[in-house]
N, C-alpha and C. Protein backbone atom coordinates (compact mmCIF):
# COMPACT_ATOMS: atom_id res chain seq x y z
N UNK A 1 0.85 -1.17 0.00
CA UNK A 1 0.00 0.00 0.00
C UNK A 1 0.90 1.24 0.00
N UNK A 2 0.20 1.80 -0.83
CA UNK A 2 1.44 3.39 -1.42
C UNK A 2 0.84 4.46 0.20
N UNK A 3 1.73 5.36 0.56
CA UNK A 3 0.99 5.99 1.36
C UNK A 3 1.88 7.40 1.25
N UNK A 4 1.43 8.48 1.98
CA UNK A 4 2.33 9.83 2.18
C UNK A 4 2.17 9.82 3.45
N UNK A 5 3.12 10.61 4.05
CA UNK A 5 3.28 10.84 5.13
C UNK A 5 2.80 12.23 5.46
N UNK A 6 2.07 12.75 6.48
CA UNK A 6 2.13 14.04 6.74
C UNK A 6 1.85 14.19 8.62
N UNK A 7 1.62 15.43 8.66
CA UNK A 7 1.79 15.92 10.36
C UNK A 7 0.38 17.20 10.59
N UNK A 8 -0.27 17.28 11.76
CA UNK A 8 -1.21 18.36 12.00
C UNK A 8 -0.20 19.12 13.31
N UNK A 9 -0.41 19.81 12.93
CA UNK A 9 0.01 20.65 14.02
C UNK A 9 -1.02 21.77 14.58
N UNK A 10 -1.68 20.92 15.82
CA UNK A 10 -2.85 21.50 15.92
C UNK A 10 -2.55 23.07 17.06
N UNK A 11 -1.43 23.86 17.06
CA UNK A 11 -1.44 25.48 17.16
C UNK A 11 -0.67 26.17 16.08
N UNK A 12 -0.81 25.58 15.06
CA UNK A 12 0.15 26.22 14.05
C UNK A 12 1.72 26.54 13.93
N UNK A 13 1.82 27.92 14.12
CA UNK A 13 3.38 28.23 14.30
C UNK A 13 3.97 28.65 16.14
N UNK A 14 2.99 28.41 16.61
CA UNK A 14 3.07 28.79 18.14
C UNK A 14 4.12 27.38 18.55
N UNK A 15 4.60 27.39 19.55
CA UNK A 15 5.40 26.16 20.30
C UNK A 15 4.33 26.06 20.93
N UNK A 16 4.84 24.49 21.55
CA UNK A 16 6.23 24.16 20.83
C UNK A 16 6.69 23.40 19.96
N UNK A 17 5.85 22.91 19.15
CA UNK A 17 6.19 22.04 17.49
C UNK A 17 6.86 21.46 17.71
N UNK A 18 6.64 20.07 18.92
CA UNK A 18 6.93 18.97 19.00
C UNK A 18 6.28 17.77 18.87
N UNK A 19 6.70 16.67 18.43
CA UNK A 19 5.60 14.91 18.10
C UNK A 19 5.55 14.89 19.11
N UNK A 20 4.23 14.19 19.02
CA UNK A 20 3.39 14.02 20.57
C UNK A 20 4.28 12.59 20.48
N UNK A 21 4.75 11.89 21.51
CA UNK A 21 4.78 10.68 21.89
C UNK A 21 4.71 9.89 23.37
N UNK A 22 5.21 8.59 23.96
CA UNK A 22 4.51 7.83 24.45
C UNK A 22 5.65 8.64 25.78
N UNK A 23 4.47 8.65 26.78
CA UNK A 23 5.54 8.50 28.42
C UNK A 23 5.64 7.46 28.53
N UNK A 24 4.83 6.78 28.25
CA UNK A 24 5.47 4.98 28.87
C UNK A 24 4.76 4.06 27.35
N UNK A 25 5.58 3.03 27.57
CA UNK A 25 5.18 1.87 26.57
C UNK A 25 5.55 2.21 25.37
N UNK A 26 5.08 1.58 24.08
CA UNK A 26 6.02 1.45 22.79
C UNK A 26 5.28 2.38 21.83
N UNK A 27 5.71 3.75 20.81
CA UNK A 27 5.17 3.92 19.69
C UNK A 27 4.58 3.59 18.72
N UNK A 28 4.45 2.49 18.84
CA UNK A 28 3.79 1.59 18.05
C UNK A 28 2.67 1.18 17.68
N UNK A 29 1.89 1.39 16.70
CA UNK A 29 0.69 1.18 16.25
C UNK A 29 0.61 -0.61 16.37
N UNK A 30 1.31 -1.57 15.93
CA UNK A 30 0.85 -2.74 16.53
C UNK A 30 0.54 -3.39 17.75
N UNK A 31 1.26 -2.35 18.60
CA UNK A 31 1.29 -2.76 20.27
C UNK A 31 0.14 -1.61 21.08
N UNK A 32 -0.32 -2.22 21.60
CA UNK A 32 -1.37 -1.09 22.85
C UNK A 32 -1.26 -0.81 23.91
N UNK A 33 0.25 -0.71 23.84
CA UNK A 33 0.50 0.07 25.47
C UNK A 33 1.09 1.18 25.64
N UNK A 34 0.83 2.05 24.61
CA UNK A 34 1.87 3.63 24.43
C UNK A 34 0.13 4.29 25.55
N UNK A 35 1.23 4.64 26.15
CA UNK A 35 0.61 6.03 27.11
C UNK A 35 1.23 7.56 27.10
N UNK A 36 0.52 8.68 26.74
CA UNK A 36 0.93 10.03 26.94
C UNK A 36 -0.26 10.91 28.01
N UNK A 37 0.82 10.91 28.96
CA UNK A 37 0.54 12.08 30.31
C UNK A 37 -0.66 13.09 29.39
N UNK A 38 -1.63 13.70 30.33
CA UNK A 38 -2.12 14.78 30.10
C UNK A 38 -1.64 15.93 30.56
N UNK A 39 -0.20 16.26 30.24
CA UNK A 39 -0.27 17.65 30.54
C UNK A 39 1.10 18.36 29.79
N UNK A 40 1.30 19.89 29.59
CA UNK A 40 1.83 20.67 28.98
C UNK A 40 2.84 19.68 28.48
N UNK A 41 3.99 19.46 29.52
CA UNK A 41 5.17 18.67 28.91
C UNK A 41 5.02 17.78 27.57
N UNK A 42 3.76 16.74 28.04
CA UNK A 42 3.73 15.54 27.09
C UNK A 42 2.64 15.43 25.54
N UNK A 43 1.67 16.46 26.50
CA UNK A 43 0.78 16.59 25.42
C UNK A 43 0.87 17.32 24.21
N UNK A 44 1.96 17.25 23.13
CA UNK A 44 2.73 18.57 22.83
C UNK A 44 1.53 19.02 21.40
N UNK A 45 2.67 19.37 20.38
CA UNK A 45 0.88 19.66 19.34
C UNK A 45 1.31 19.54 18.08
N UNK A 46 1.91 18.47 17.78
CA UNK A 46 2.15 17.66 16.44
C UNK A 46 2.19 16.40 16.29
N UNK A 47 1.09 16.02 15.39
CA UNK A 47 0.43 14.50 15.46
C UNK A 47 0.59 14.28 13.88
N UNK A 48 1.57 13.27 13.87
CA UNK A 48 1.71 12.39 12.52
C UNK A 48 0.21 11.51 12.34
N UNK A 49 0.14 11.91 10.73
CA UNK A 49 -0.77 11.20 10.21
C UNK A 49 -0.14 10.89 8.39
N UNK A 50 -1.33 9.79 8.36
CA UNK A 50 -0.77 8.95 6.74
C UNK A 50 -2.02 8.91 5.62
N UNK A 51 -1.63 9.65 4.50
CA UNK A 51 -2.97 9.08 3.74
C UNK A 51 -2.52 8.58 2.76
N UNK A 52 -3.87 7.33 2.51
CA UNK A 52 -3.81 6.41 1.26
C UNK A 52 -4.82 6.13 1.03
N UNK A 53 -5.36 5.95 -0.26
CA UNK A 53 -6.29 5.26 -1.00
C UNK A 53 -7.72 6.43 -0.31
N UNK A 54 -7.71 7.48 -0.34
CA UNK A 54 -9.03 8.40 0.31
C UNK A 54 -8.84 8.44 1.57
N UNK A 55 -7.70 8.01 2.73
CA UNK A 55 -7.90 7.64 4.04
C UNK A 55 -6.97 8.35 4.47
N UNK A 56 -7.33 9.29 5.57
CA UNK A 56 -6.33 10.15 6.79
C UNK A 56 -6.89 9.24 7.87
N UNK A 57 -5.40 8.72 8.09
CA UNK A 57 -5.08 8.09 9.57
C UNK A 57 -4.18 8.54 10.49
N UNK A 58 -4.11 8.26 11.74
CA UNK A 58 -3.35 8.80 12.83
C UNK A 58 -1.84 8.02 12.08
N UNK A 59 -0.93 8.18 12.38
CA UNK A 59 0.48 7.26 12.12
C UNK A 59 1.00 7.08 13.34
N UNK A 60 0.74 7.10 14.51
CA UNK A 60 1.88 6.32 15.25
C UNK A 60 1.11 6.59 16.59
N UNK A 61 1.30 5.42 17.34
CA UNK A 61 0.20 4.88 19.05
C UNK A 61 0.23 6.33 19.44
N UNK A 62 1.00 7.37 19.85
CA UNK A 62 1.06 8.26 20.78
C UNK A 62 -0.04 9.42 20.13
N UNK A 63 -0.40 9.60 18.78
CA UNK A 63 -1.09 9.94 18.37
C UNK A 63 -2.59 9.53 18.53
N UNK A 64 -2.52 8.53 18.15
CA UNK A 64 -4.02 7.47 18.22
C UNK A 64 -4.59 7.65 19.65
N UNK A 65 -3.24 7.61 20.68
CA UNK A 65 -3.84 7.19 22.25
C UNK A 65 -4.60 8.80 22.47
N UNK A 66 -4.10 9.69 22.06
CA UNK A 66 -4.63 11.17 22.40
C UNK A 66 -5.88 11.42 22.04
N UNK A 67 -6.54 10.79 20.27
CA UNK A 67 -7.62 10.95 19.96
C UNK A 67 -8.36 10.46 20.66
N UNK A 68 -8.09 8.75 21.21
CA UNK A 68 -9.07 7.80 21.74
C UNK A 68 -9.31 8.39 23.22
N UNK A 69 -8.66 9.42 24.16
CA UNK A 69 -8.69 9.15 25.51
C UNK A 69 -8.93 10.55 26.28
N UNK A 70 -8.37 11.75 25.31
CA UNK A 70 -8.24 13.02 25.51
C UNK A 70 -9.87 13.99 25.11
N UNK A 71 -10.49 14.84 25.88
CA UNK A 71 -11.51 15.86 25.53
C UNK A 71 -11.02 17.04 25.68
């Protein structure tokens, strides 16, 4: 499957334009144990995503865990 890679950066040009990733457990979209803290440090505000074939997806657990857990 062909795919592109891209990123949201949900405050734009504000910091701190860092990948959100895991405080504990693995980055990994096959594994389900990436955890990211709720707060300033961890929750940062750039979330990799992938599209293919019509489809925007999250790209990587620390991303995914934020949509599924965060309001």
């Amino acid at each position: 499957m062909a795919s592109c890679a891209g990123f949201i950066d949900v405050n734009g040009a504000d910091l701190p334009n860092k990948e959100v990733s895991c405080t504990s457990g693995v980055n990994s979209l096959a594994k389900n144990n990436c955890v990211v803290k709720n707060n300033a440090k961890n929750m940062t505000d750039i979330y990799p995503i992938r599209f293919h074939d019509g489809v925007v997806e999250l790209a990587t657990a620390a991303a995914r865990y934020v949509l599924r857990t965060t309001k």
